[in-house]
PDB file of N, CA and C in Angstrom:
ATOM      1  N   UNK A   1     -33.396  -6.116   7.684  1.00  0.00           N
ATOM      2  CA  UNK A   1     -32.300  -5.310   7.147  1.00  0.00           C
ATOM      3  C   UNK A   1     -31.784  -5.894   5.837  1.00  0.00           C
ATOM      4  N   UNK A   2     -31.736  -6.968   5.321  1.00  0.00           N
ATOM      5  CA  UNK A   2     -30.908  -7.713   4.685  1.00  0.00           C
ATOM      6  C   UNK A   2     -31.745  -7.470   4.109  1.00  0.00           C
ATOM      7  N   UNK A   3     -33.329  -7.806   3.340  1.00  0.00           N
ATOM      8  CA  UNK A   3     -33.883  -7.094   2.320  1.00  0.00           C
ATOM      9  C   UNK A   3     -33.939  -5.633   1.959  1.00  0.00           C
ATOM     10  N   UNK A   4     -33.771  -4.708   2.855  1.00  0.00           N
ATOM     11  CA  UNK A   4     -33.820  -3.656   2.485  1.00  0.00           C
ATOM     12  C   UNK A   4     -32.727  -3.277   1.542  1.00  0.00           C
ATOM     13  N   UNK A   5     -30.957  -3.844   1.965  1.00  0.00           N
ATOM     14  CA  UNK A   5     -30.070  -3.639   1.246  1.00  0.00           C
ATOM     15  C   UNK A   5     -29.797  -4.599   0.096  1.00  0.00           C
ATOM     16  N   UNK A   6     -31.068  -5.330   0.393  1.00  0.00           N
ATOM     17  CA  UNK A   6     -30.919  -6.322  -1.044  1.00  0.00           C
ATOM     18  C   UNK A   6     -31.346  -5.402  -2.049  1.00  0.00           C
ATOM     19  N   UNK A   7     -32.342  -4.704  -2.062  1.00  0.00           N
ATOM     20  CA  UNK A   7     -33.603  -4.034  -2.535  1.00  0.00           C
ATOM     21  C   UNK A   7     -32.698  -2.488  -3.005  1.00  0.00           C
ATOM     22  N   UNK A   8     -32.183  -2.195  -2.519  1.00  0.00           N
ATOM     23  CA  UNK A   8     -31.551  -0.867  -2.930  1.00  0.00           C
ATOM     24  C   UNK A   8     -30.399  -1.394  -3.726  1.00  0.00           C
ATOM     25  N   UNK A   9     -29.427  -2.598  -3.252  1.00  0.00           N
ATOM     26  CA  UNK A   9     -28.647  -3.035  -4.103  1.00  0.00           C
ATOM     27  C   UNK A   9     -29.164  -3.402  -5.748  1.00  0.00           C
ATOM     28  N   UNK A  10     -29.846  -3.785  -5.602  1.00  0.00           N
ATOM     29  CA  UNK A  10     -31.127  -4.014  -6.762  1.00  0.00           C
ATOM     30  C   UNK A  10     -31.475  -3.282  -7.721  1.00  0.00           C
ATOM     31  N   UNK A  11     -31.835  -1.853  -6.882  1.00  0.00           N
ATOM     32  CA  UNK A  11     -32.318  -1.045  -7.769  1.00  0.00           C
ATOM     33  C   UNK A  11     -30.994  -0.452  -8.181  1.00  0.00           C
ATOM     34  N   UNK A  12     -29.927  -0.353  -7.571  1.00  0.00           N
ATOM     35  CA  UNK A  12     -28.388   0.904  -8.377  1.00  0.00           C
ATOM     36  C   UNK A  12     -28.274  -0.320  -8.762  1.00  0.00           C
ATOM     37  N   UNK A  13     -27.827  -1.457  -9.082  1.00  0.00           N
ATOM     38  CA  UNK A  13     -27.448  -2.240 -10.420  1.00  0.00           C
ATOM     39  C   UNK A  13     -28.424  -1.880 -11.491  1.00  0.00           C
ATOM     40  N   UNK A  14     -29.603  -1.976 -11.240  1.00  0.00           N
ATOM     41  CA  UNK A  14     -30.550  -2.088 -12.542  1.00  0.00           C
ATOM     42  C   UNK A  14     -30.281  -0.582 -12.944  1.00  0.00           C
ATOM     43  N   UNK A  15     -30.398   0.043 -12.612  1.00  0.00           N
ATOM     44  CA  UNK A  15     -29.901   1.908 -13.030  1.00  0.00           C
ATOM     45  C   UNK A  15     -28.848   1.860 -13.370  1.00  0.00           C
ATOM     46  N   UNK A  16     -27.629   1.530 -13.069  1.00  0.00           N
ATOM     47  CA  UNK A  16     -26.193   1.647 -14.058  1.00  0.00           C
ATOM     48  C   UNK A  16     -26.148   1.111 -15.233  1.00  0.00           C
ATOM     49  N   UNK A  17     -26.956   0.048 -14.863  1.00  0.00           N
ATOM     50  CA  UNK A  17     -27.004  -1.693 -16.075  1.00  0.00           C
ATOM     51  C   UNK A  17     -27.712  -0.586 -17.054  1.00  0.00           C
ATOM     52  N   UNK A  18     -28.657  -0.163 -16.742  1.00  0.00           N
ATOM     53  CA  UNK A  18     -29.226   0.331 -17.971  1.00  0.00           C
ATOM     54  C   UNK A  18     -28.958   1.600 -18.554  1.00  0.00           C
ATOM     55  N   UNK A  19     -28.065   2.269 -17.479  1.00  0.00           N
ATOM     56  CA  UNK A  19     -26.997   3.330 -18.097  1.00  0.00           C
ATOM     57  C   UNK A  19     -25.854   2.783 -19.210  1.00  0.00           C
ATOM     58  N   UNK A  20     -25.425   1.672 -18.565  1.00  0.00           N
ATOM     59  CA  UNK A  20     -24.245   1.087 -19.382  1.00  0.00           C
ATOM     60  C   UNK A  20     -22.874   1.701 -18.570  1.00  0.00           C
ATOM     61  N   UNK A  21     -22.992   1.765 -17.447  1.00  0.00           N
ATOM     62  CA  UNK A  21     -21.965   2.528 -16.545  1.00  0.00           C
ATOM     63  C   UNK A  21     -21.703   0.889 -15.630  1.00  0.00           C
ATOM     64  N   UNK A  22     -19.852   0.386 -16.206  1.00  0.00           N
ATOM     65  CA  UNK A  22     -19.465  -0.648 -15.328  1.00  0.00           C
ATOM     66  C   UNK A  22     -19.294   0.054 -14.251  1.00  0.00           C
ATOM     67  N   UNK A  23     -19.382  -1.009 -12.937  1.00  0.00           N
ATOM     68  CA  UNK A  23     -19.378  -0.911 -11.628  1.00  0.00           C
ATOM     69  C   UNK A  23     -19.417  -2.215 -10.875  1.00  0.00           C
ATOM     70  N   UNK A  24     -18.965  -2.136  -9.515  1.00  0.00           N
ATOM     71  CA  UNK A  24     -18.380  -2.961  -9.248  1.00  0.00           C
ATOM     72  C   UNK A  24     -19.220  -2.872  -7.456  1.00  0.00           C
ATOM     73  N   UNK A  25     -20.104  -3.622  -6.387  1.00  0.00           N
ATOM     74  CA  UNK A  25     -20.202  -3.046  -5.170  1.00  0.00           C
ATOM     75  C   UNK A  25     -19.644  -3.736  -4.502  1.00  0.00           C
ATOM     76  N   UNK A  26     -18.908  -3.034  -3.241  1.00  0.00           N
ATOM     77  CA  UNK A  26     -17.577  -3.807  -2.408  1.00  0.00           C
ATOM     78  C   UNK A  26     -17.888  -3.241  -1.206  1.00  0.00           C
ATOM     79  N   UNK A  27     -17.016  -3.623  -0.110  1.00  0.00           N
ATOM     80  CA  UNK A  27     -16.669  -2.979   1.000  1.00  0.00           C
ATOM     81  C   UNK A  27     -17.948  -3.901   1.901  1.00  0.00           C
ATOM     82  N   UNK A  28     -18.661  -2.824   2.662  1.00  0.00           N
ATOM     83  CA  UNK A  28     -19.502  -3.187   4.158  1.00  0.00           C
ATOM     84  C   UNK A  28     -21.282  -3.485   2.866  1.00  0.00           C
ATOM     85  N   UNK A  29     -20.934  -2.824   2.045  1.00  0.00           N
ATOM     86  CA  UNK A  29     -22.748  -3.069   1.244  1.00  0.00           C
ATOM     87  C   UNK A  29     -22.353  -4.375   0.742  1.00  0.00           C
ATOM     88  N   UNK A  30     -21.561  -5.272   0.410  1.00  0.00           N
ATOM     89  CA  UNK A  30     -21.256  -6.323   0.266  1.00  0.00           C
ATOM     90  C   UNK A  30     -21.391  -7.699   1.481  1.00  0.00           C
ATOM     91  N   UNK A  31     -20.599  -6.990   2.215  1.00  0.00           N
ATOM     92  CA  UNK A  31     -20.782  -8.341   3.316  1.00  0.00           C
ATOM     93  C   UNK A  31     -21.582  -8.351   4.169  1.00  0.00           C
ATOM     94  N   UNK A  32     -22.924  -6.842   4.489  1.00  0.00           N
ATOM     95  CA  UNK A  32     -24.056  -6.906   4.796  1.00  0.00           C
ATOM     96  C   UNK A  32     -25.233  -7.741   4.032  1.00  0.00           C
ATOM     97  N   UNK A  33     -24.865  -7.415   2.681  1.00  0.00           N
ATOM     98  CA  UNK A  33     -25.843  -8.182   1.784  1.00  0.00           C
ATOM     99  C   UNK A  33     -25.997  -9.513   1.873  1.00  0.00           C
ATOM    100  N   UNK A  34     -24.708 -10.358   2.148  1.00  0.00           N
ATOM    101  CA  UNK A  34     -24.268 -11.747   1.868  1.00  0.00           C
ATOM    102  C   UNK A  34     -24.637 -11.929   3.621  1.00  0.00           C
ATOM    103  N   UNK A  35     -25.109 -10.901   4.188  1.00  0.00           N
ATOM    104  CA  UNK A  35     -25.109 -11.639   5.976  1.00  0.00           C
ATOM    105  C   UNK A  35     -24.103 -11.640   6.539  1.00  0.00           C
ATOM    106  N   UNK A  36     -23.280 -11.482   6.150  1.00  0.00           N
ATOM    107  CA  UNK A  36     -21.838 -11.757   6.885  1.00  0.00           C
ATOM    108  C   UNK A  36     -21.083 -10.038   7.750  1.00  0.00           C
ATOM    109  N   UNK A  37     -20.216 -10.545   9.232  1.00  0.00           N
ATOM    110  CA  UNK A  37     -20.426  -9.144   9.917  1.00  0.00           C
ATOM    111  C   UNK A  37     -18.769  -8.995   9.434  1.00  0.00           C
ATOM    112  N   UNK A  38     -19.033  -7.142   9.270  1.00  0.00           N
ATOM    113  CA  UNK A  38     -17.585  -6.518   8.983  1.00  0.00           C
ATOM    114  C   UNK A  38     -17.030  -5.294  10.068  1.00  0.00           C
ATOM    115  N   UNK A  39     -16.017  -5.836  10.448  1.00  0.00           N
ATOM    116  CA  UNK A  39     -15.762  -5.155  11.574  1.00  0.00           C
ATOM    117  C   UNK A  39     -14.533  -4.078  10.637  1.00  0.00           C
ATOM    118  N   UNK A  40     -14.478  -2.822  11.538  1.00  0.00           N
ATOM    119  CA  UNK A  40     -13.529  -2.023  10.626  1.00  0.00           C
ATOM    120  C   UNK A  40     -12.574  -1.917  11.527  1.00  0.00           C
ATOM    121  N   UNK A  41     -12.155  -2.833  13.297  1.00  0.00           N
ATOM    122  CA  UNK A  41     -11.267  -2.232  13.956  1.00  0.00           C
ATOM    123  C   UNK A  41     -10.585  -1.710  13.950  1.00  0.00           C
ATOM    124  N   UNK A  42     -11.424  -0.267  13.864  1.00  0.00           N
ATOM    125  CA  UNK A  42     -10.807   1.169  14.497  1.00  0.00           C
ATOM    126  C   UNK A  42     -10.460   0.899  15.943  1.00  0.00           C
ATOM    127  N   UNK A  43      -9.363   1.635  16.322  1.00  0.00           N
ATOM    128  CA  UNK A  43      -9.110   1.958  17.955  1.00  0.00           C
ATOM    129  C   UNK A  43     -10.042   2.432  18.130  1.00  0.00           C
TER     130      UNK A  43
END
């Protein structure tokens, strides 16, 4: 799993980067990437 979202993370940086469109990726595609678990406790 963790390469796959490395790999897509990968490719939308290199596509904005070369748009020239800042951006920023946060939230759950972040702390999946880094391995780390994100819980959203919902009731």
């Amino acid at each position: 799993m963790e390469s796959e979202v490395s790999g897509l993370l990968g490719r939308v940086a290199q596509l904005v980067e070369t748009a020239g469109i800042p951006f920023m990726v946060a939230g759950s595609f972040t702390s999946t990437a880094h391995c780390l678990p994100r819980s959203t406790q919902d009731p």
